[in-house]
Structure formats: C-alpha cells, structure tokens
N, C-alpha and C. Protein backbone atom coordinates (compact mmCIF):
# COMPACT_ATOMS: atom_id res chain seq x y z
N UNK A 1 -33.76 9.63 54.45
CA UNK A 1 -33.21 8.54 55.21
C UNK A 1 -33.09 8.96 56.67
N UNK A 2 -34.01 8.30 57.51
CA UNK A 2 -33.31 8.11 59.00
C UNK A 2 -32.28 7.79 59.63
N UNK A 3 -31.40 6.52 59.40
CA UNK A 3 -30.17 6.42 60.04
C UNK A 3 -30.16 4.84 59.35
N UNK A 4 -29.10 4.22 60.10
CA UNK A 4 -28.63 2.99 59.71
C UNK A 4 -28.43 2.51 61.18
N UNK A 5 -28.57 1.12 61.37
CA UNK A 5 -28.92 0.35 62.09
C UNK A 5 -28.56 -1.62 62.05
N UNK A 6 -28.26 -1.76 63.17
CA UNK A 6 -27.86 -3.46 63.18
C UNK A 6 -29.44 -3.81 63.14
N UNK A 7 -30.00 -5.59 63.78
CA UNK A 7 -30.85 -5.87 63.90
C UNK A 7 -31.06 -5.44 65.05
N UNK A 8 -32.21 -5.41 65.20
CA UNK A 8 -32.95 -5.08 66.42
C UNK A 8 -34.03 -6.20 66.82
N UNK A 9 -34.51 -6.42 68.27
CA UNK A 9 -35.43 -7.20 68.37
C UNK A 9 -36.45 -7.02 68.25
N UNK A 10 -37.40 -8.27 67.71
CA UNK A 10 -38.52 -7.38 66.80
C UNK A 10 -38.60 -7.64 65.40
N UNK A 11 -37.62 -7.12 64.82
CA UNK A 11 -36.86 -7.37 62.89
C UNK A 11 -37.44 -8.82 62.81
N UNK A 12 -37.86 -8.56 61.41
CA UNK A 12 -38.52 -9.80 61.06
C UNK A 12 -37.58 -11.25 61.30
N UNK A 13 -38.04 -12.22 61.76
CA UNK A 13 -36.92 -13.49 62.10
C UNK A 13 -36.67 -14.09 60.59
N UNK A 14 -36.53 -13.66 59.70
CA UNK A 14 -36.10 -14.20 58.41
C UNK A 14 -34.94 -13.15 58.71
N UNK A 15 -34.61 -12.10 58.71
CA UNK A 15 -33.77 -11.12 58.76
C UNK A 15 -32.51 -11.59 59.45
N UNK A 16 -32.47 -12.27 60.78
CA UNK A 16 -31.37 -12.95 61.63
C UNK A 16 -30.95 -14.26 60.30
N UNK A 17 -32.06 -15.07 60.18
CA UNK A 17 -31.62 -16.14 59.40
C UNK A 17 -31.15 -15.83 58.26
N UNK A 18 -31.12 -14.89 57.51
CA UNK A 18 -30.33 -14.52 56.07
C UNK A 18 -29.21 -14.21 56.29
N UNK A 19 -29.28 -13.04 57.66
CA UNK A 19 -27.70 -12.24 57.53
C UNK A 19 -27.23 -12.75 59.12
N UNK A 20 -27.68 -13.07 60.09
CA UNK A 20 -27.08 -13.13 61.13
C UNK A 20 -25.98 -12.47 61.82
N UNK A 21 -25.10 -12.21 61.33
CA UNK A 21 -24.37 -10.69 62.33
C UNK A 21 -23.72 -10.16 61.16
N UNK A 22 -24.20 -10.27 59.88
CA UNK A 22 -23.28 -8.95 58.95
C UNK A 22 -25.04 -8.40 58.34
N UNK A 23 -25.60 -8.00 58.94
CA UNK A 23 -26.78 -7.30 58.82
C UNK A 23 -26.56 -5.68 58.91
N UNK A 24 -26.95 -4.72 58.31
CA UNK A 24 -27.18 -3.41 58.41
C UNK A 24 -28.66 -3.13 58.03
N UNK A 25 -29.35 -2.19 58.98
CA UNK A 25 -30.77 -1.91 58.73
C UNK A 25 -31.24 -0.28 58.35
N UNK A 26 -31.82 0.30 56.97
CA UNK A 26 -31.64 1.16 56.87
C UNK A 26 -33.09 1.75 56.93
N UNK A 27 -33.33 2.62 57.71
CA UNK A 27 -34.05 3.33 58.14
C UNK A 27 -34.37 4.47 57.35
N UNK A 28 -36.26 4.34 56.50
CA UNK A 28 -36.60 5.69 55.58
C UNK A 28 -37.77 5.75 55.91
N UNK A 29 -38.66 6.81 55.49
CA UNK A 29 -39.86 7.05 55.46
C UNK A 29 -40.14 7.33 54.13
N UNK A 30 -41.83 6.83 53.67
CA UNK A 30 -42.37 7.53 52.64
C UNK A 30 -43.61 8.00 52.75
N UNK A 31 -43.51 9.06 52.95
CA UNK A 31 -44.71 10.27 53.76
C UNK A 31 -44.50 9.85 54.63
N UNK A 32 -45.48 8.99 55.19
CA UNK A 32 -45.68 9.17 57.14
C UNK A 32 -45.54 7.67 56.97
N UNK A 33 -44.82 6.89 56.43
CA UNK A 33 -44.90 5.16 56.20
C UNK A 33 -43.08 4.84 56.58
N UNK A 34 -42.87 4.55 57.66
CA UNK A 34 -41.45 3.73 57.89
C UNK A 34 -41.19 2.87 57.03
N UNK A 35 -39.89 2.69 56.11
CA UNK A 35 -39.69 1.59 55.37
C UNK A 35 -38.40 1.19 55.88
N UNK A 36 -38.37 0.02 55.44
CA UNK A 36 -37.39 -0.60 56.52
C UNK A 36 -36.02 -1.95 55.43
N UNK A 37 -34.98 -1.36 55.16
CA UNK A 37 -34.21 -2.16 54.43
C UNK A 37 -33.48 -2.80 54.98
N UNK A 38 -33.43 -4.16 54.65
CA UNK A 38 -32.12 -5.08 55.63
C UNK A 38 -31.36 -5.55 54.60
N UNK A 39 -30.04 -5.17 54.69
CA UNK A 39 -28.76 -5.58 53.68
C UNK A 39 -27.70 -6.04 54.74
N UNK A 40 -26.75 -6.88 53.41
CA UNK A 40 -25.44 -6.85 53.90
C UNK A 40 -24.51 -5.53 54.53
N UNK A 41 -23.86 -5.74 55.71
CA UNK A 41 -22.91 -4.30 55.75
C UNK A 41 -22.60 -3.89 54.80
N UNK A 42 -22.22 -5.13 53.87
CA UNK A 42 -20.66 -4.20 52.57
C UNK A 42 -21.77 -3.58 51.73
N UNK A 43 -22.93 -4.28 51.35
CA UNK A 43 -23.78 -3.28 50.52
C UNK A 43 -24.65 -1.92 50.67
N UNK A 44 -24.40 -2.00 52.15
CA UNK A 44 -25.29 -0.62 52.59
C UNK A 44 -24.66 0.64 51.86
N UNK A 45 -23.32 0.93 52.10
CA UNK A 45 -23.04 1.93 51.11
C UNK A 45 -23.63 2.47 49.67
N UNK A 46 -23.97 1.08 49.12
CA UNK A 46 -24.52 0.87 47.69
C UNK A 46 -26.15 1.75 47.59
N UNK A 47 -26.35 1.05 48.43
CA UNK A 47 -27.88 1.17 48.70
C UNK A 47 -27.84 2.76 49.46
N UNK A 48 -27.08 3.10 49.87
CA UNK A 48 -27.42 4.49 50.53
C UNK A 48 -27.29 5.82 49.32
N UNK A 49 -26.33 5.36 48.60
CA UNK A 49 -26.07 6.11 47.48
C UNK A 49 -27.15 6.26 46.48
N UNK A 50 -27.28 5.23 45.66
CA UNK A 50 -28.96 5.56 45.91
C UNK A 50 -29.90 5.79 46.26
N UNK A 51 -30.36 5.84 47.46
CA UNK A 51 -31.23 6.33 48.29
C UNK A 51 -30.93 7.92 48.12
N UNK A 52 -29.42 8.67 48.18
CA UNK A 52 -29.57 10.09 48.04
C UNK A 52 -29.30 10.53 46.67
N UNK A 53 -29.11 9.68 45.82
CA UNK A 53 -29.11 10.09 44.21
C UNK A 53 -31.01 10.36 44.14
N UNK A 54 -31.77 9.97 44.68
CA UNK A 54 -33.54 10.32 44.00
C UNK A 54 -33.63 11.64 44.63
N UNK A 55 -34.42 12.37 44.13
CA UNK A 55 -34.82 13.86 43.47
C UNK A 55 -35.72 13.51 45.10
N UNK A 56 -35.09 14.56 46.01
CA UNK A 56 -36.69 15.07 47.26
C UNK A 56 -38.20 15.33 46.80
N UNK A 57 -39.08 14.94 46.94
CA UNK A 57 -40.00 15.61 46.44
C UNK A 57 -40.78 15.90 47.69
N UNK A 58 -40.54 15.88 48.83
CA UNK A 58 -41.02 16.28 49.89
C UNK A 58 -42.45 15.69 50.10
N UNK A 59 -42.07 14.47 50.17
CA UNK A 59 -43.66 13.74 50.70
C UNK A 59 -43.54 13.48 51.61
C-alpha cells in the first residue's frame, strides 16, 4: 500500500458523484500497475486491514 488519500482532480467523475466529500482514496500497486480504491472514510480502515492481512509475495 502507498498511502491514503481524499479525491483528487482527475479521479474518475463517478467517484465525486457516489461519495462527494466522505471519500477516502487508497493507493496500491500490483507489480508496476497503480490500483486505485475509492471508499467511504468509515470503511477505509476495513479495507486497509485487509489489504495488510495478504501474504507479500513481492511482485
């Protein structure tokens, strides 16, 4: 995981229209591929915890 993040400009415009200011954006890579999650604030926790419960396998 890279970091966590509000919207940014740019972020897909469905992204404003779902969450509009309770947006959190979580920032990963897989190998050399940016992936890009947009949740609720309250669920980012959720989602981050999983994100460090999976096994590194260093791709």
């Amino acid at each position: 995981m890279l970091g966590v993040r509000g919207l940014l400009k740019g972020d897909p415009y469905g992204w404003y229209k779902t969450f509009e200011y309770d947006a959190a954006v979580i920032e990963c890579r897989d190998g050399d591929r940016p992936v890009l999650i947009a949740t609720q604030r309250g669920d980012a926790p959720l989602i981050l915890g999983a994100l460090s419960a999976l096994p590194n396998t260093g791709r």
